[in-house]
C-alpha atoms as a PDB file:
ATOM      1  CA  UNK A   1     -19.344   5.552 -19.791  1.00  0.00           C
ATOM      2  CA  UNK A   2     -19.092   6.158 -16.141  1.00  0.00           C
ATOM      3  CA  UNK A   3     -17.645   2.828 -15.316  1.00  0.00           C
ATOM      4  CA  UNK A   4     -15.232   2.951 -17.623  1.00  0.00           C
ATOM      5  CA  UNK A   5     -13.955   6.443 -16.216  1.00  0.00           C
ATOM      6  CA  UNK A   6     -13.881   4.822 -12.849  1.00  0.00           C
ATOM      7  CA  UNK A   7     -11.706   2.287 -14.074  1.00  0.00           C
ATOM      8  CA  UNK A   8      -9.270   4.180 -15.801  1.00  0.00           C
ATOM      9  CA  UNK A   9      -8.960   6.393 -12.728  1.00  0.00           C
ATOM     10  CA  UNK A  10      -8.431   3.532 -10.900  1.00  0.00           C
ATOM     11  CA  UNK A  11      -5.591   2.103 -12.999  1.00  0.00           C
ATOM     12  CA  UNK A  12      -4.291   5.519 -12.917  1.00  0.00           C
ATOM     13  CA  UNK A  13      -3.915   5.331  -9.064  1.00  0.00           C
ATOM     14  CA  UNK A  14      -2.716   2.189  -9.358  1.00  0.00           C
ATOM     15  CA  UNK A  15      -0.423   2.744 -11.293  1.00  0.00           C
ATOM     16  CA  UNK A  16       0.782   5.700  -9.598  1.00  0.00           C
ATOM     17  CA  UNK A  17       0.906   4.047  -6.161  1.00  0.00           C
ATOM     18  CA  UNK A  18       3.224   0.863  -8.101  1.00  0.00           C
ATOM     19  CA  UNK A  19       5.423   3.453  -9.851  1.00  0.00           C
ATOM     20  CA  UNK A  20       5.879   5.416  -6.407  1.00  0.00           C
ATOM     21  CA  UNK A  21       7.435   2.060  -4.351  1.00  0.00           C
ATOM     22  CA  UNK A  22      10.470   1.645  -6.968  1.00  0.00           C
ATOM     23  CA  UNK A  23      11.180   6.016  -7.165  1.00  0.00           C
ATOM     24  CA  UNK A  24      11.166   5.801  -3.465  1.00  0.00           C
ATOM     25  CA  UNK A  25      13.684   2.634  -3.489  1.00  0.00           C
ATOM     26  CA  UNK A  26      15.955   4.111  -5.931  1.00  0.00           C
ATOM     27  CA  UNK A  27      15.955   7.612  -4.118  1.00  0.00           C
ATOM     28  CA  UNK A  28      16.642   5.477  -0.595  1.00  0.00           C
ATOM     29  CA  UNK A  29      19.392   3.604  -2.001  1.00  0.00           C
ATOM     30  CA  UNK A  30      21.014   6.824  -3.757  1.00  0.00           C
ATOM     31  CA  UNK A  31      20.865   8.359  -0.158  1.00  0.00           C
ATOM     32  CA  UNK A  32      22.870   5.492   1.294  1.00  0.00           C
ATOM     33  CA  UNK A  33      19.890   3.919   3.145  1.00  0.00           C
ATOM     34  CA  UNK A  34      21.001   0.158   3.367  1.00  0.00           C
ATOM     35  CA  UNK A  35      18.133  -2.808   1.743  1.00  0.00           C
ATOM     36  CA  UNK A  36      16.789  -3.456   4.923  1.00  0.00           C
ATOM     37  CA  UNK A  37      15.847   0.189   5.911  1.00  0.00           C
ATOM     38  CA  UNK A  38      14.075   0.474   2.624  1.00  0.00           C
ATOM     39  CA  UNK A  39      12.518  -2.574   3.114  1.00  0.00           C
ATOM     40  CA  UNK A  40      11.179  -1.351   6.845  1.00  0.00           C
ATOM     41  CA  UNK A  41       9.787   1.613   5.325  1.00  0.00           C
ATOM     42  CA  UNK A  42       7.718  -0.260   3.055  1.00  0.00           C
ATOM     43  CA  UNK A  43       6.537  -2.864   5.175  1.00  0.00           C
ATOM     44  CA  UNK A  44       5.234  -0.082   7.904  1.00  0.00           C
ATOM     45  CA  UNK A  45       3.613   1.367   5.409  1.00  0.00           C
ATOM     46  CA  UNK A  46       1.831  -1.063   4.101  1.00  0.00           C
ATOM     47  CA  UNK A  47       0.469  -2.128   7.536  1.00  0.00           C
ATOM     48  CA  UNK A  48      -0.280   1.127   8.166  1.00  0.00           C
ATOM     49  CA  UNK A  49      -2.296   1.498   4.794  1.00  0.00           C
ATOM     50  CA  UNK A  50      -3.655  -2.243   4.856  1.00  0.00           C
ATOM     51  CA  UNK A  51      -4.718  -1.317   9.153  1.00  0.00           C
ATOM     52  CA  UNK A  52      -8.159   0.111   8.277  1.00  0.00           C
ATOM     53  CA  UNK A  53      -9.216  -2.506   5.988  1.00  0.00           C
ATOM     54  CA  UNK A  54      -7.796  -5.482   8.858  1.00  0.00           C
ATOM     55  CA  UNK A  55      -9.962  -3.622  11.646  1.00  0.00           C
ATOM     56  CA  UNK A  56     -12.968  -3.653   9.377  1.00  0.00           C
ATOM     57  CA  UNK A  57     -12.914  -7.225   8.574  1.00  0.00           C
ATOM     58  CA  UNK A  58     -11.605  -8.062  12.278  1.00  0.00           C
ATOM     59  CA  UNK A  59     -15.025  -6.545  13.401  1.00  0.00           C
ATOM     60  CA  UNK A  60     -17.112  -8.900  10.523  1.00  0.00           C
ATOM     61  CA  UNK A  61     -16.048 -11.757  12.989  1.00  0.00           C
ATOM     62  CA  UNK A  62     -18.473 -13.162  15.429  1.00  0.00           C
ATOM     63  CA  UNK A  63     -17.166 -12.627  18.724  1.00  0.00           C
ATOM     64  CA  UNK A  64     -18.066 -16.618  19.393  1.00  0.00           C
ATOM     65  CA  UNK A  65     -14.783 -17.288  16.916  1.00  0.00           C
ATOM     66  CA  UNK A  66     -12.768 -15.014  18.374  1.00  0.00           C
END
């Protein structure tokens, strides 16, 4: 029963987080902000929310293969 909370909840998020990009596009574009601006906006921030889980792995690596 647990599990299947934690997936919903994840879904949820998920959801929420996919939903979120195309508001924030529409709400850009309404406010005159031309393609590529929106499209700056969302690739800094997903760098900045994919960073953390690039300097974890970037640590996994031997330092012999770097």
């Amino acid at each position: 029963m647990n599990n299947n909370l934690g997936n919903w909840l994840l879904f949820i998020a998920l959801s929420v987080i996919w939903g979120s990009s195309f508001i924030l596009m529409k709400i850009g574009l309404n406010n005159r902000m031309g393609a590529y601006d929106i499209a700056a906006v969302r690739i800094v921030s997903a760098g900045l929310v994919l960073l953390p889980v690039a300097l974890h792995g970037i640590r996994k690596i031997p330092a012999r293969l770097l």
